[in-house]
Protein backbone atom coordinates (compact mmCIF):
# COMPACT_ATOMS: atom_id res chain seq x y z
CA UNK A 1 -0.76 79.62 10.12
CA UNK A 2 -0.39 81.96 7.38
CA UNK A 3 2.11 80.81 4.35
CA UNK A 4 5.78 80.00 5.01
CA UNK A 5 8.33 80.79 3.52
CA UNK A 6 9.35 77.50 2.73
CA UNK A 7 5.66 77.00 1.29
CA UNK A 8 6.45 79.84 -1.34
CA UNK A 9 9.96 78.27 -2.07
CA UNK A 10 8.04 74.92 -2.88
CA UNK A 11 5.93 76.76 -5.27
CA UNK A 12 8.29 78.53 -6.95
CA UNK A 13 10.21 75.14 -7.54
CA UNK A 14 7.14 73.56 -8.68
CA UNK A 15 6.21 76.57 -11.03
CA UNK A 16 9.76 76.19 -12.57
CA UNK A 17 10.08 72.79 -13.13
CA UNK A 18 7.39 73.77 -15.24
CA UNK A 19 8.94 76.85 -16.90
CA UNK A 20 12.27 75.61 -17.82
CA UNK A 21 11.09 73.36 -20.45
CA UNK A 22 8.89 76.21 -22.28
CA UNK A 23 12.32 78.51 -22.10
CA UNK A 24 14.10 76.17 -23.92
CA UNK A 25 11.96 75.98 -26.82
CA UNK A 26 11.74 79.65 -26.89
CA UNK A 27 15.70 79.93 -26.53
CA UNK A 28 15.79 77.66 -29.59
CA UNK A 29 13.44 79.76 -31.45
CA UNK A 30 14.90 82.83 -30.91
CA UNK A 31 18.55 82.05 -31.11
CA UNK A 32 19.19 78.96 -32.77
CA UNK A 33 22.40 76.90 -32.24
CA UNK A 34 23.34 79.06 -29.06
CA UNK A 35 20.01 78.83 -27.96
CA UNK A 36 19.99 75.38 -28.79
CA UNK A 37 22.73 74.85 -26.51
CA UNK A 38 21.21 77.07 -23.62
CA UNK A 39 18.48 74.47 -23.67
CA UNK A 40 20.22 71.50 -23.33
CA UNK A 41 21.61 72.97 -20.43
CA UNK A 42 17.90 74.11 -18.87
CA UNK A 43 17.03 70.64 -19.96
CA UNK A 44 19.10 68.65 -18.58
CA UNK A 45 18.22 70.56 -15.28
CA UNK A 46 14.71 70.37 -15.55
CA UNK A 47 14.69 66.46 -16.20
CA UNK A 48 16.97 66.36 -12.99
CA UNK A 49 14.63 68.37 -10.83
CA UNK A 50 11.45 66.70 -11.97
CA UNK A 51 13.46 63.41 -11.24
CA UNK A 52 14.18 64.60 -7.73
CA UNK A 53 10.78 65.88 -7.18
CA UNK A 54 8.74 62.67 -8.26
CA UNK A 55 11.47 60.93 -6.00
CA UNK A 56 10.92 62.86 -2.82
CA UNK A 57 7.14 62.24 -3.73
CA UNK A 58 7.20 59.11 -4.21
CA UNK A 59 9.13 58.28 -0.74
CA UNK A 60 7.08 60.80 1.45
CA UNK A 61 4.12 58.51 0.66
CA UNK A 62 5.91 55.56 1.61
CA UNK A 63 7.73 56.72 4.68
CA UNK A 64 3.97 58.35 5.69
CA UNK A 65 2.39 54.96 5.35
CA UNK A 66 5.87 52.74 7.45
CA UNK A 67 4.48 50.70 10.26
CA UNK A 68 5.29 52.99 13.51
CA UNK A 69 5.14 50.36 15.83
CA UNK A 70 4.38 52.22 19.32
CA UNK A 71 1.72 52.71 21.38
CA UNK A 72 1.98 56.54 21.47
CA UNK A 73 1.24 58.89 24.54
CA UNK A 74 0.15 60.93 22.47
CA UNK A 75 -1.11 61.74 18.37
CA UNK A 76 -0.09 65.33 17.54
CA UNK A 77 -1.69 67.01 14.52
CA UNK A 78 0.35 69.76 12.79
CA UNK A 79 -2.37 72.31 11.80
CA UNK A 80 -2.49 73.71 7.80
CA UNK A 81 -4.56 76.97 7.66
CA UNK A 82 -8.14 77.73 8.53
CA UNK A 83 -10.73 78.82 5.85
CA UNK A 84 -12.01 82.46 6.09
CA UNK A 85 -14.79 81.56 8.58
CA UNK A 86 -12.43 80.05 11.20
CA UNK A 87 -13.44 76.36 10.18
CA UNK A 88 -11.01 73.65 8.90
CA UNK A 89 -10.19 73.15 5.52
CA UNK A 90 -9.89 69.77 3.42
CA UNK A 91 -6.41 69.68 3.85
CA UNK A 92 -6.48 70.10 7.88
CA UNK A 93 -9.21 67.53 7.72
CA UNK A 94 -7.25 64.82 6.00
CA UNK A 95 -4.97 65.04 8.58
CA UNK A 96 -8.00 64.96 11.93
CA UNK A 97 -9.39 62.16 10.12
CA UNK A 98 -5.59 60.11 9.77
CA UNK A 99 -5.02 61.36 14.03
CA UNK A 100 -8.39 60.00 14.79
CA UNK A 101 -8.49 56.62 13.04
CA UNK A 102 -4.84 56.38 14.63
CA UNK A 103 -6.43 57.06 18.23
CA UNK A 104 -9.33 54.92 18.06
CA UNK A 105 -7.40 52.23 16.84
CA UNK A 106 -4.89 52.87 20.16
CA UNK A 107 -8.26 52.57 22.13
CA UNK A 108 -9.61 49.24 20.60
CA UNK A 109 -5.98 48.47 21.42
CA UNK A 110 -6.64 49.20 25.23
CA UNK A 111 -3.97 52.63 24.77
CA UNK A 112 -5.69 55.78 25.10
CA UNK A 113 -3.63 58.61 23.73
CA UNK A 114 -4.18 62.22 23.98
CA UNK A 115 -4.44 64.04 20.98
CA UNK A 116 -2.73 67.22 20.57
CA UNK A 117 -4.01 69.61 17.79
CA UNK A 118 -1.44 71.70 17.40
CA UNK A 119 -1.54 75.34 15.94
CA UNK A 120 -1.60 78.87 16.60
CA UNK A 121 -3.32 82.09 14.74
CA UNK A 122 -2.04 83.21 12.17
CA UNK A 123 -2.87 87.17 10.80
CA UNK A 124 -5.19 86.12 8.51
CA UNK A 125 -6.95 83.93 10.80
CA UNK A 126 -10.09 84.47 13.01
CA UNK A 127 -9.06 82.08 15.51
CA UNK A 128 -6.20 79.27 16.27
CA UNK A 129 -6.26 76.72 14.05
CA UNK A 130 -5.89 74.35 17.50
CA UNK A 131 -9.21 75.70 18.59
CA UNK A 132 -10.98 75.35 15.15
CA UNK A 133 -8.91 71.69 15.30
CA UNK A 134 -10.31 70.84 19.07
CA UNK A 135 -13.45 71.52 18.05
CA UNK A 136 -13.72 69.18 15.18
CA UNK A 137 -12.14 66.57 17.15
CA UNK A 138 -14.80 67.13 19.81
CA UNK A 139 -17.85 67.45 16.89
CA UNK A 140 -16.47 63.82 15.86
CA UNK A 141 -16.67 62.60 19.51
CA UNK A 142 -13.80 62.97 21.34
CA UNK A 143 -13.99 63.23 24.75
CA UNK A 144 -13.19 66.49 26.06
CA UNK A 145 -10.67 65.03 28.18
CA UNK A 146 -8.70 63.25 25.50
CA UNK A 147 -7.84 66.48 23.31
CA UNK A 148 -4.99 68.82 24.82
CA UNK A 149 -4.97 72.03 22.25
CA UNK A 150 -1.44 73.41 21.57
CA UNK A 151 -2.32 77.21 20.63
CA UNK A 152 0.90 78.99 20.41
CA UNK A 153 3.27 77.50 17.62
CA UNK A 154 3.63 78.85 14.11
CA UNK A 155 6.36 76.83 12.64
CA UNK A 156 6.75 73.23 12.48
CA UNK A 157 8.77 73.16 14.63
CA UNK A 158 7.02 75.27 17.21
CA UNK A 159 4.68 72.66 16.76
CA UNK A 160 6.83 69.76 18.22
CA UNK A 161 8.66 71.68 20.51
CA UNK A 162 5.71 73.37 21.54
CA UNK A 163 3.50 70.30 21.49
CA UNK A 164 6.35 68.52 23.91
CA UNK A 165 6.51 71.23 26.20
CA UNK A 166 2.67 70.96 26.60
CA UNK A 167 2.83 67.36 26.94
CA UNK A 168 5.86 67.66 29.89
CA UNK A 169 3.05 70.23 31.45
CA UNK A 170 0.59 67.89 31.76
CA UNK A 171 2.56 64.61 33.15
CA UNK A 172 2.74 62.95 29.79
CA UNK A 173 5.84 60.75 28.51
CA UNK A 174 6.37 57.93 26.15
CA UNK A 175 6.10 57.87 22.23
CA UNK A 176 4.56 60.56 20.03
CA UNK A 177 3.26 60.10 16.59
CA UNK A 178 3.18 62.70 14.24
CA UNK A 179 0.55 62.97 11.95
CA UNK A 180 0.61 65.53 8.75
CA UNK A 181 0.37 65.60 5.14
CA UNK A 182 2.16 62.93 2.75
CA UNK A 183 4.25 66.22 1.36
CA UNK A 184 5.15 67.65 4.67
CA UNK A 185 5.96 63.91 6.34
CA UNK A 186 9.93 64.16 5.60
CA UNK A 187 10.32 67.67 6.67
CA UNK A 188 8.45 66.74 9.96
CA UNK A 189 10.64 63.93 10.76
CA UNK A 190 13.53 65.79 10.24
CA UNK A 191 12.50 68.57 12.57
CA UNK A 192 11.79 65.80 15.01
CA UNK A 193 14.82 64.27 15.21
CA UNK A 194 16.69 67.45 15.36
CA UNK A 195 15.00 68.32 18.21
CA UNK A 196 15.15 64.64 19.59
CA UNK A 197 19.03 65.44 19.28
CA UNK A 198 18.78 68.57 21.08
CA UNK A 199 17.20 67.28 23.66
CA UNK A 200 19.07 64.30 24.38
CA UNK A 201 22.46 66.40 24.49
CA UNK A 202 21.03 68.79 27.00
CA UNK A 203 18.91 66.72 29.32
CA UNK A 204 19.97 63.42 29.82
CA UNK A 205 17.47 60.47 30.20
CA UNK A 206 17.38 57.55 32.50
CA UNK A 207 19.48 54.33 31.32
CA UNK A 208 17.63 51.73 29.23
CA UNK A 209 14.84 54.41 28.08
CA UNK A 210 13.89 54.07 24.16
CA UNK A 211 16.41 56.26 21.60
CA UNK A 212 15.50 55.65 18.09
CA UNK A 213 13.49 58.89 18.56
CA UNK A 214 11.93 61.05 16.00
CA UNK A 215 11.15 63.10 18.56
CA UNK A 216 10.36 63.56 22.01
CA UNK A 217 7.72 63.85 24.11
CA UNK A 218 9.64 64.86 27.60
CA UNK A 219 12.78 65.82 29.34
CA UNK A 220 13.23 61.90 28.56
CA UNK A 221 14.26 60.20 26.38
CA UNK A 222 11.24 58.74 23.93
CA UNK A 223 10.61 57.26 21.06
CA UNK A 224 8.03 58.36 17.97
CA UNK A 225 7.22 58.24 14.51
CA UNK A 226 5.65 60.70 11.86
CA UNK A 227 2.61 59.51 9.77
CA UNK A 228 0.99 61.53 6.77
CA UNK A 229 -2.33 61.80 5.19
CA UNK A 230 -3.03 61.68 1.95
């Protein structure tokens, strides 16, 4: 998918938290005890940011890593960008490599999830990134049968709600996992259970069905979790 613009707001916070600091001493250089005061101020906002930041960092890893405990119906892999020649890139890989240690462990398990690559084309893209995701998947072993591409969405969102639909489509209920990158695990789950929400207010499930959802693999109720990769 091409770049967000929540991807550009990220960098522009990341840039600044970097900035602020080097303003300040130039403020203090230039005007002296009112610039002095100025960067206090920019300070005292750039320690809080950089506090926040290392924060969120520091629990994306940790929820990313949080025992899921299902036995998902399915492993869906939010896509990242293709390189220029329509193949993944490290980033995309990371995340392949997370879905398919989390499916062959479901097998040894006696579960045997689909796996969902899920991603459409963006305009500077020579193909869906769920087609140059299927693919890997496939070069790595995957049966044909076990890899269900979602080739449509171009949000995050549109991933999960895209990636449920698909799943509905094809018969498929029960728990979903997530898998992304470490950064992008929070924002995922959130999305989830929004949509988990949304769902559950408009179609009602059968009594006694699972509800600590993250999000939701069918008309039903369900229950899921969101992994990252480092």
């Amino acid at each position: 998918m091409s770049r967000s613009l929540g991807n550009q707001l990220s960098l522009l916070a990341g840039i600044a938290v970097f900035a602020l600091p080097v303003a300040a001493v130039l403020l203090v250089v230039w005007f002296g005890l009112v610039g002095l005061s100025v960067a206090a101020l920019l300070g005292l906002v750039s320690a809080s940011a950089s506090a926040a930041f290392v924060s969120f960092a520091v629990y994306s890893v940790v929820y990313g890593r949080m025992r899921h405990g299902l036995s998902p119906t399915a492993v869906v892999v939010h896509g990242a960008g293709l390189r220029r020649d329509g193949t993944v890139t490290p980033l995309l890989r990371g995340r392949l490599d997370r879905a398919l240690r989390v499916y062959r462990g479901e097998r040894d398990r006696g579960n045997r999830p689909l796996l969902v690559p899920s991603g459409g084309q963006g305009s500077d893209e020579v193909r869906s990134e769920a087609s140059a995701m299927r693919e890997y998947l496939l070069e790595q072993g995957v049966p044909a049968q076990d890899v269900l591409a979602e080739d449509r969405s171009t949000t995050t969102r549109e991933n999960i709600e895209r990636s449920t639909e698909l799943l509905r489509d094809h018969g498929r209920s029960g728990p979903v996992l997530l898998v992304t990158s470490d950064y992008h695990v929070l924002r995922t789950a959130s999305l989830a259970r929004s949509s988990a929400r949304t769902r559950r207010s408009s179609v009602p499930g059968p009594p006694g069905t699972p509800s600590r959802a993250r999000s939701c693999a069918s008309s039903s109720r369900c229950s899921s979790s969101t992994v990252g990769s480092a």
